[in-house]
C-alpha atoms as a PDB file:
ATOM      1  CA  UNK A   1      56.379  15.261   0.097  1.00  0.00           C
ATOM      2  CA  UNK A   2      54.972  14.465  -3.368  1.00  0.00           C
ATOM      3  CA  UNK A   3      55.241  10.683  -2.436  1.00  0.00           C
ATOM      4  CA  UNK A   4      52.935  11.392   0.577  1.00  0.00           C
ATOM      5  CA  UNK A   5      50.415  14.142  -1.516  1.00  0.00           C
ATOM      6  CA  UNK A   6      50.257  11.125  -4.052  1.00  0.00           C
ATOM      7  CA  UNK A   7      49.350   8.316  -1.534  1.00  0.00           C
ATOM      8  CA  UNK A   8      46.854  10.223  -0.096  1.00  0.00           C
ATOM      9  CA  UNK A   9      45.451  11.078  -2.927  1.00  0.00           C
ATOM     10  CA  UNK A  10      45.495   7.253  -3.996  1.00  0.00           C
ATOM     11  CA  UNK A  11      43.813   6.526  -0.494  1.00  0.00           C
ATOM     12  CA  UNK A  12      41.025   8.664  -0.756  1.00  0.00           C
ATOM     13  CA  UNK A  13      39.572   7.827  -4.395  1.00  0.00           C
ATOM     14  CA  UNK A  14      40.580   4.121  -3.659  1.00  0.00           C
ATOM     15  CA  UNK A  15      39.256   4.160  -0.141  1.00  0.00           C
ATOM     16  CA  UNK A  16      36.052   6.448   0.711  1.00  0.00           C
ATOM     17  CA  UNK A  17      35.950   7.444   3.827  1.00  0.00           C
ATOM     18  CA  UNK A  18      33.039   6.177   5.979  1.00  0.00           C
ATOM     19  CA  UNK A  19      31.530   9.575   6.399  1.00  0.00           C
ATOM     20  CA  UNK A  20      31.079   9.422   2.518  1.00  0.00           C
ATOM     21  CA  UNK A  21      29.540   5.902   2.538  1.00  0.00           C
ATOM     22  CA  UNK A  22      27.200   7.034   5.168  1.00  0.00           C
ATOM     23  CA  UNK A  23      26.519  10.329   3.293  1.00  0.00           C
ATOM     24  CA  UNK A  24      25.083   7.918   0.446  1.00  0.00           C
ATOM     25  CA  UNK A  25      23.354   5.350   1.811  1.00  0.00           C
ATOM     26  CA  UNK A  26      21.182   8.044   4.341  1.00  0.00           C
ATOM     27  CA  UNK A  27      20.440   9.793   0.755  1.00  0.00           C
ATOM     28  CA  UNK A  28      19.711   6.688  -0.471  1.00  0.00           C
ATOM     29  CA  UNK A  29      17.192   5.833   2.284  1.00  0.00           C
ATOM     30  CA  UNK A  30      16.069   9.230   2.321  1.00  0.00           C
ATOM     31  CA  UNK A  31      14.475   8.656  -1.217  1.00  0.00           C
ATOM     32  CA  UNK A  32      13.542   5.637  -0.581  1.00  0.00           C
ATOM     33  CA  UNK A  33      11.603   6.208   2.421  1.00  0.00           C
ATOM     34  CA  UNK A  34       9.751   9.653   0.599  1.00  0.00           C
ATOM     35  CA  UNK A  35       8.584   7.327  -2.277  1.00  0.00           C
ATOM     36  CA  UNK A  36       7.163   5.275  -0.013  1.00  0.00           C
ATOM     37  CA  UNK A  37       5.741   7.799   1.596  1.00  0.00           C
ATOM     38  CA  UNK A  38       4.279   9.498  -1.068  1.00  0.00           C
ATOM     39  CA  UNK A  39       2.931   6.128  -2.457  1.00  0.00           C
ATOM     40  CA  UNK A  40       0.837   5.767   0.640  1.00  0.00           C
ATOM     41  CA  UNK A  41      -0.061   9.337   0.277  1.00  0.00           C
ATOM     42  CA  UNK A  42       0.847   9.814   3.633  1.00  0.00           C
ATOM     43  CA  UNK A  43       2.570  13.601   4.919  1.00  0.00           C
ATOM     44  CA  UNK A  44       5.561  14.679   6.334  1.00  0.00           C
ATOM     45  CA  UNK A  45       2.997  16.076   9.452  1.00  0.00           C
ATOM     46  CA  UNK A  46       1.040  13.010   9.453  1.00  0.00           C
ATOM     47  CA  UNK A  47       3.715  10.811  10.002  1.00  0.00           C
ATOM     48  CA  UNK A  48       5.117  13.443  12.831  1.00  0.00           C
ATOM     49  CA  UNK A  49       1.669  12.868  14.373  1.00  0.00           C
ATOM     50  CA  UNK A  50       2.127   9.147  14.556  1.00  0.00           C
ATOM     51  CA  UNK A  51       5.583   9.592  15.810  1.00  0.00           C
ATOM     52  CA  UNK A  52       4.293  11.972  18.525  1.00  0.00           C
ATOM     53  CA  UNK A  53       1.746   9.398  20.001  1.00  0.00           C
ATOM     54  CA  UNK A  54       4.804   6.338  19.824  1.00  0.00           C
ATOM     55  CA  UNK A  55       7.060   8.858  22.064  1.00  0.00           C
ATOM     56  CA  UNK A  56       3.682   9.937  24.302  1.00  0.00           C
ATOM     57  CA  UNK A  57       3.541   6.194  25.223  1.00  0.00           C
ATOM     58  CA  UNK A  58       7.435   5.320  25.353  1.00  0.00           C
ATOM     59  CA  UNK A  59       7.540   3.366  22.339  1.00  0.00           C
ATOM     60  CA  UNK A  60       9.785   5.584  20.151  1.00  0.00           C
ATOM     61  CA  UNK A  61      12.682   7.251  20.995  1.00  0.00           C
ATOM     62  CA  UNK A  62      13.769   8.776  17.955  1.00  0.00           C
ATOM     63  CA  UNK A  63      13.438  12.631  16.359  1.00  0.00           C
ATOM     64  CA  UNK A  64      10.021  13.364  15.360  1.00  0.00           C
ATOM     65  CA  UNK A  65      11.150  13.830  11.792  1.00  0.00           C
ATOM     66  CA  UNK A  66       8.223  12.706   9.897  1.00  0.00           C
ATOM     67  CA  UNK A  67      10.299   9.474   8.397  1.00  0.00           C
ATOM     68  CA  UNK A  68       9.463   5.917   8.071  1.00  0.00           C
ATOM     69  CA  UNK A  69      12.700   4.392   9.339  1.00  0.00           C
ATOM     70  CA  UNK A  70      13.277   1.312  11.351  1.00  0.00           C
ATOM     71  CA  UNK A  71      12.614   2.878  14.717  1.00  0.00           C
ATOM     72  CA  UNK A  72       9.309   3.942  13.584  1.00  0.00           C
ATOM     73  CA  UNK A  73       8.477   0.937  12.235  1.00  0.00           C
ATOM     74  CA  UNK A  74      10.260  -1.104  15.043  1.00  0.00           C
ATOM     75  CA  UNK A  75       8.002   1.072  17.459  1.00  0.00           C
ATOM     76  CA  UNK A  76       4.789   0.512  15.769  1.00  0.00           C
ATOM     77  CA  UNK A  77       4.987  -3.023  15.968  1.00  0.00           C
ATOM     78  CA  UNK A  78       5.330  -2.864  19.336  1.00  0.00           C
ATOM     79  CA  UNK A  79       2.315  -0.299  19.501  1.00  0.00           C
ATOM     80  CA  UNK A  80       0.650  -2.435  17.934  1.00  0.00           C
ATOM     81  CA  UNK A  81       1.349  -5.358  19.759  1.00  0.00           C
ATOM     82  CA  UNK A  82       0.102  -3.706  22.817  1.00  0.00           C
ATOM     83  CA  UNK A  83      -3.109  -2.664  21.799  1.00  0.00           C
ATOM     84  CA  UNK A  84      -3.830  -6.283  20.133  1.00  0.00           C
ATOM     85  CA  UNK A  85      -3.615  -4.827  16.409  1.00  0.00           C
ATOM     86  CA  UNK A  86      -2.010  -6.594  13.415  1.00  0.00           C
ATOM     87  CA  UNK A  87       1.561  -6.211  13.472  1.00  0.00           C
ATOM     88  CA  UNK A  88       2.157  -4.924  10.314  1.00  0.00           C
ATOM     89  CA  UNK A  89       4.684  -2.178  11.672  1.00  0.00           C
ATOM     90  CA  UNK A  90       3.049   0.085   9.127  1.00  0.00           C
ATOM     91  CA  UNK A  91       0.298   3.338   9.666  1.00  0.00           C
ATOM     92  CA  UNK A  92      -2.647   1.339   8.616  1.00  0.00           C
ATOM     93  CA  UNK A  93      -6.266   2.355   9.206  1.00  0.00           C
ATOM     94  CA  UNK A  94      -6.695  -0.086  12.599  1.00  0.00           C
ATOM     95  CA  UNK A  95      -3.706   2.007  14.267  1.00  0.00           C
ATOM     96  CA  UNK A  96      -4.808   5.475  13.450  1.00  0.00           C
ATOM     97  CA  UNK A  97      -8.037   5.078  14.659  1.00  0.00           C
ATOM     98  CA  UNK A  98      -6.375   3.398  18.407  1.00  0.00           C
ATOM     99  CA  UNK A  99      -4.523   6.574  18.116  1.00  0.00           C
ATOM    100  CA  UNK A 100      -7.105   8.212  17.541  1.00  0.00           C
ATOM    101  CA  UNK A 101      -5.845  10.225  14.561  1.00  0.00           C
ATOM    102  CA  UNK A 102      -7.742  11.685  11.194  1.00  0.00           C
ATOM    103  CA  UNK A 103      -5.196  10.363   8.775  1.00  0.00           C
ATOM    104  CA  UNK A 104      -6.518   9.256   5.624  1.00  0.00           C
ATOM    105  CA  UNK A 105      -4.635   6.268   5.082  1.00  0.00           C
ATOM    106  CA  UNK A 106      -6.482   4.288   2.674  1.00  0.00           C
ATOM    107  CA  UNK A 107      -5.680   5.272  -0.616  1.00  0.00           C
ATOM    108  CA  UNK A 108      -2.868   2.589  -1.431  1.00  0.00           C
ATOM    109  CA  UNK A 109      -5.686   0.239  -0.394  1.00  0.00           C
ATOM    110  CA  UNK A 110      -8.687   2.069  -2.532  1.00  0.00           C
ATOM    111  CA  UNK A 111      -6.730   2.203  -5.246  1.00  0.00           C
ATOM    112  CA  UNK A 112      -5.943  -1.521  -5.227  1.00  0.00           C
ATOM    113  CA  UNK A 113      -9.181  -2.511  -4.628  1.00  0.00           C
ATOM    114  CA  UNK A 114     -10.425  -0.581  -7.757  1.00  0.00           C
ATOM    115  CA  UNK A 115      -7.741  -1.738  -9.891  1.00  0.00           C
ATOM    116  CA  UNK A 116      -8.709  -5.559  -9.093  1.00  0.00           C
ATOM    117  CA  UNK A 117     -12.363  -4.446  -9.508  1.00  0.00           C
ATOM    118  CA  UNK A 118     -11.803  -3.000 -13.117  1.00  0.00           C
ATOM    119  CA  UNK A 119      -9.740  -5.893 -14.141  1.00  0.00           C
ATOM    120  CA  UNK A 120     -12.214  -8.454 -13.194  1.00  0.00           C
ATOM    121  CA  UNK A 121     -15.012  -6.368 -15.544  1.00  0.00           C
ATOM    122  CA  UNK A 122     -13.173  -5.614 -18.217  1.00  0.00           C
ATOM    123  CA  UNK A 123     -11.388  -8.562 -18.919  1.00  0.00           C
ATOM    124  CA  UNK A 124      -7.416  -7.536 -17.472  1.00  0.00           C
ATOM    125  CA  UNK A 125      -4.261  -9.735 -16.331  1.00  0.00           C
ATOM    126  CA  UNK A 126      -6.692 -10.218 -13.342  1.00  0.00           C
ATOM    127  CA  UNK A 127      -9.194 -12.421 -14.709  1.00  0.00           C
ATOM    128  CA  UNK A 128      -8.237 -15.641 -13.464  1.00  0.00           C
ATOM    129  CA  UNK A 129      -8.052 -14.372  -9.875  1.00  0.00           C
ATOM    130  CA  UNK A 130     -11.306 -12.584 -10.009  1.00  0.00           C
ATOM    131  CA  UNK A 131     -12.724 -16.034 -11.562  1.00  0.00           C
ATOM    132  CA  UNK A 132     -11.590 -17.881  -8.620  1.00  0.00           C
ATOM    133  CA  UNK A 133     -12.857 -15.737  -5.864  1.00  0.00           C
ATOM    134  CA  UNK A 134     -15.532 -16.231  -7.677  1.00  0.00           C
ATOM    135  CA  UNK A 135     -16.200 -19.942  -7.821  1.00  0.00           C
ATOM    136  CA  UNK A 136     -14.738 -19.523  -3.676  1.00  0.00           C
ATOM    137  CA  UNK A 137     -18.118 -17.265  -3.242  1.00  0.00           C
ATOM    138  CA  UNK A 138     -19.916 -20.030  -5.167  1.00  0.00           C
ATOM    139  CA  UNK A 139     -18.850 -22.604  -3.123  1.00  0.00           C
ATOM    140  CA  UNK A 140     -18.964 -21.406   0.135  1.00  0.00           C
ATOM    141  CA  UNK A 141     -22.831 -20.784  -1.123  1.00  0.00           C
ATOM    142  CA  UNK A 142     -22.635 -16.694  -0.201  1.00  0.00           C
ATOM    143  CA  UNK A 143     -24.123 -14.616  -2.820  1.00  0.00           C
ATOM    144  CA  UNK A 144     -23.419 -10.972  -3.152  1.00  0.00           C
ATOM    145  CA  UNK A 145     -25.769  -9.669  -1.073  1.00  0.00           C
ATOM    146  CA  UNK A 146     -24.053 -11.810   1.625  1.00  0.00           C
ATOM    147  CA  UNK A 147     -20.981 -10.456   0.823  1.00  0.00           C
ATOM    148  CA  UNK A 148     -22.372  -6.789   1.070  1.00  0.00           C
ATOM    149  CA  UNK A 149     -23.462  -7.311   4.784  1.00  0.00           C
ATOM    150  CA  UNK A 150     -20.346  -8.817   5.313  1.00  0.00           C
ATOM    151  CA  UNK A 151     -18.815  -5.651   4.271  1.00  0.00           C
ATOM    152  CA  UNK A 152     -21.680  -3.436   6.276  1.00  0.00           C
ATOM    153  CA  UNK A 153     -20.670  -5.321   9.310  1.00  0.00           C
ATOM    154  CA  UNK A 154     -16.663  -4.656   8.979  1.00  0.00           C
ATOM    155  CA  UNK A 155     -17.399  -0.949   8.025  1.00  0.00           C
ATOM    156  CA  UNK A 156     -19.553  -0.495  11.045  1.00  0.00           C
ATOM    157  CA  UNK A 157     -16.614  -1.290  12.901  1.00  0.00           C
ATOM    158  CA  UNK A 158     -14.526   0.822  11.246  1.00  0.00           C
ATOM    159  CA  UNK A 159     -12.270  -1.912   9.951  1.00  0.00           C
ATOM    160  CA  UNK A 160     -13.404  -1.521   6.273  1.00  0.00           C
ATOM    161  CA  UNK A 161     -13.090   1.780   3.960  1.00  0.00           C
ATOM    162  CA  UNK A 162     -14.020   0.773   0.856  1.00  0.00           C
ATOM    163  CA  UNK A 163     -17.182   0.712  -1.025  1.00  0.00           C
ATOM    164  CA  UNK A 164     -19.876  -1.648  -0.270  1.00  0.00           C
ATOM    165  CA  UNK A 165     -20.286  -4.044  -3.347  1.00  0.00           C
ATOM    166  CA  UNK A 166     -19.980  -7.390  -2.774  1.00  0.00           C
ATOM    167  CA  UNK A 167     -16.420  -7.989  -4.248  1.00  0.00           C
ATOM    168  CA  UNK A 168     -13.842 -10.010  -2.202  1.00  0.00           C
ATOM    169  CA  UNK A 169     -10.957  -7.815  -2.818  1.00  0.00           C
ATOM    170  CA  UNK A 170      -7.886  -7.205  -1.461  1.00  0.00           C
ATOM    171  CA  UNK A 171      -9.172  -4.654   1.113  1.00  0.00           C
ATOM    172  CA  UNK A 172     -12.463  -6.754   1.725  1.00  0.00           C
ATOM    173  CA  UNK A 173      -9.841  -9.230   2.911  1.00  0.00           C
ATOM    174  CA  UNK A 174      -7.640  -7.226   5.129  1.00  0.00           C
ATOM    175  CA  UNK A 175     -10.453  -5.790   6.635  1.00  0.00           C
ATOM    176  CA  UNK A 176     -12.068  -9.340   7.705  1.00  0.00           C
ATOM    177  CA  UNK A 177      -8.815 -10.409   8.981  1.00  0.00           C
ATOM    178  CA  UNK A 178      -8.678  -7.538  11.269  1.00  0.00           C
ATOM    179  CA  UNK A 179     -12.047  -8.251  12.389  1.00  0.00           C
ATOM    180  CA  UNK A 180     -11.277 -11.825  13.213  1.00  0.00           C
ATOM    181  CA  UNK A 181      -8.561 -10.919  15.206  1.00  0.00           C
ATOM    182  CA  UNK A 182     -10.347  -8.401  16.940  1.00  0.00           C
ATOM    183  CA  UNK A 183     -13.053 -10.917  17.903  1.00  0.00           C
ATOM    184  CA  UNK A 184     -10.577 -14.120  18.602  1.00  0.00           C
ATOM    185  CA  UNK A 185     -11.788 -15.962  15.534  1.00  0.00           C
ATOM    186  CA  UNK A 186      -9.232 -18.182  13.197  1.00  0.00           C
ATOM    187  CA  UNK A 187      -7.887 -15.392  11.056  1.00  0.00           C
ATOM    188  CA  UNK A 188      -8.301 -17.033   7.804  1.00  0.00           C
ATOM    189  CA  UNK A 189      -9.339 -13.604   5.714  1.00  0.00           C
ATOM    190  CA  UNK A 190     -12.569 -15.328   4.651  1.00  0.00           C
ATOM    191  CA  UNK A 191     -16.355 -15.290   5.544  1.00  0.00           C
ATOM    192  CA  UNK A 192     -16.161 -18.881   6.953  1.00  0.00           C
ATOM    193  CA  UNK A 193     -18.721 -20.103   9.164  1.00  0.00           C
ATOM    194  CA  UNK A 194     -17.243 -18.906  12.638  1.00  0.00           C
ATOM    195  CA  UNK A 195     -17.236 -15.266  11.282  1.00  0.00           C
ATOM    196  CA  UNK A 196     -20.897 -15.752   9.806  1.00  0.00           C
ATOM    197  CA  UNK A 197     -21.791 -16.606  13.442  1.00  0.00           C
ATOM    198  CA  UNK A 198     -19.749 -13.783  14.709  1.00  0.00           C
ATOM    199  CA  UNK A 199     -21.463 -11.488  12.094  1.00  0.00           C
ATOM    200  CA  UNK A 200     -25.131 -12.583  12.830  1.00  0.00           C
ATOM    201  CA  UNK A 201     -24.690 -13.623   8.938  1.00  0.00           C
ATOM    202  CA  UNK A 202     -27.029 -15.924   7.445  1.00  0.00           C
ATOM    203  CA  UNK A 203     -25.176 -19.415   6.991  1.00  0.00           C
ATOM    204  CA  UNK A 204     -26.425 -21.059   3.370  1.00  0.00           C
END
């Protein structure tokens, strides 16, 4: 009888059970998915919400649980697919506002776009990329003030959240490619000379 106590014993440090394993890796996930979370600065609710308009239209068939797992993300991809968005199978601003939702879902992007702003005025790590979007604006002939109705345009929309300053940023970009998609253009992420046109832009 000791023999068996022993073995089992043996077995069960040696050998976790599966129950254990799972146990781990779902707390595991579990963090992983509320830091994301909580770096897109996103809710429990809000995320419910979004889960609640995926099952409305068939798309998700999971617990409305207020977790970014792969069904939710699986399932808005193919929301987002459907209604001709970027497939980014995350809650970005061009699928809240199809589902017609009052999420505010830019401040990862804000606070990006400020960060590259402040590094490109005071001198930061981000210099060299700031110098090159610059000599890009230079080249292509737009000056700021181009740039700035560029930026008009793609907040008119409501493809573009951030302020209106004639920077190329990170945001500036996502929100052009959006557009371009939106309007069947090559989705290039710049102000070339089919999204001028598109844009009733002035074309240097």
């Amino acid at each position: 009888m000791r023999k068996i106590r022993l073995a089992l014993l043996l077995a069960f440090f040696l050998f976790p059970t599966s129950t254990t394993l799972s146990a781990i890796e779902y707390t595991e996930r579990l963090a992983s998915v509320k830091a994301e979370r909580e770096e897109l600065g996103f809710s429990r609710e809000n995320i419910m919400k979004v889960q609640e308009v995926l099952k409305s239209e068939g798309f998700y068939a999971g617990r409305v649980d207020g977790i970014i797992g792969p069904l939710t993300r699986s399932a808005l991809e193919a929301y987002q697919r459907r209604h001709n968005l970027p497939v980014t199978g995350r809650i970005d601003e061009p699928t809240t506002r199809a589902m017609n939702l009052n999420i505010d879902i830019g401040r990862r992007e804000l606070r990006e776009e400020e960060r590259f702003r402040t590094e490109r005025e005071v001198g930061a790590p981000g210099v060299e990329e700031s110098e090159a979007v610059k000599a890009e604006r230079e080249e292509l002939g737009f000056s700021r003030e181009n740039i700035m109705k560029a930026q008009e345009v793609l907040k008119s929309e409501g493809l573009y959240a951030g302020p209106v300053d004639g920077v190329l940023g990170p945001v500036t970009r996502s929100a052009i490619e959006t557009y371009q998609r939106r309007h069947n253009l090559p989705v290039t992420g710049r102000i070339d000379e089919p999204t001028a046109r598109a844009m009733n832009l002035r074309i240097p």
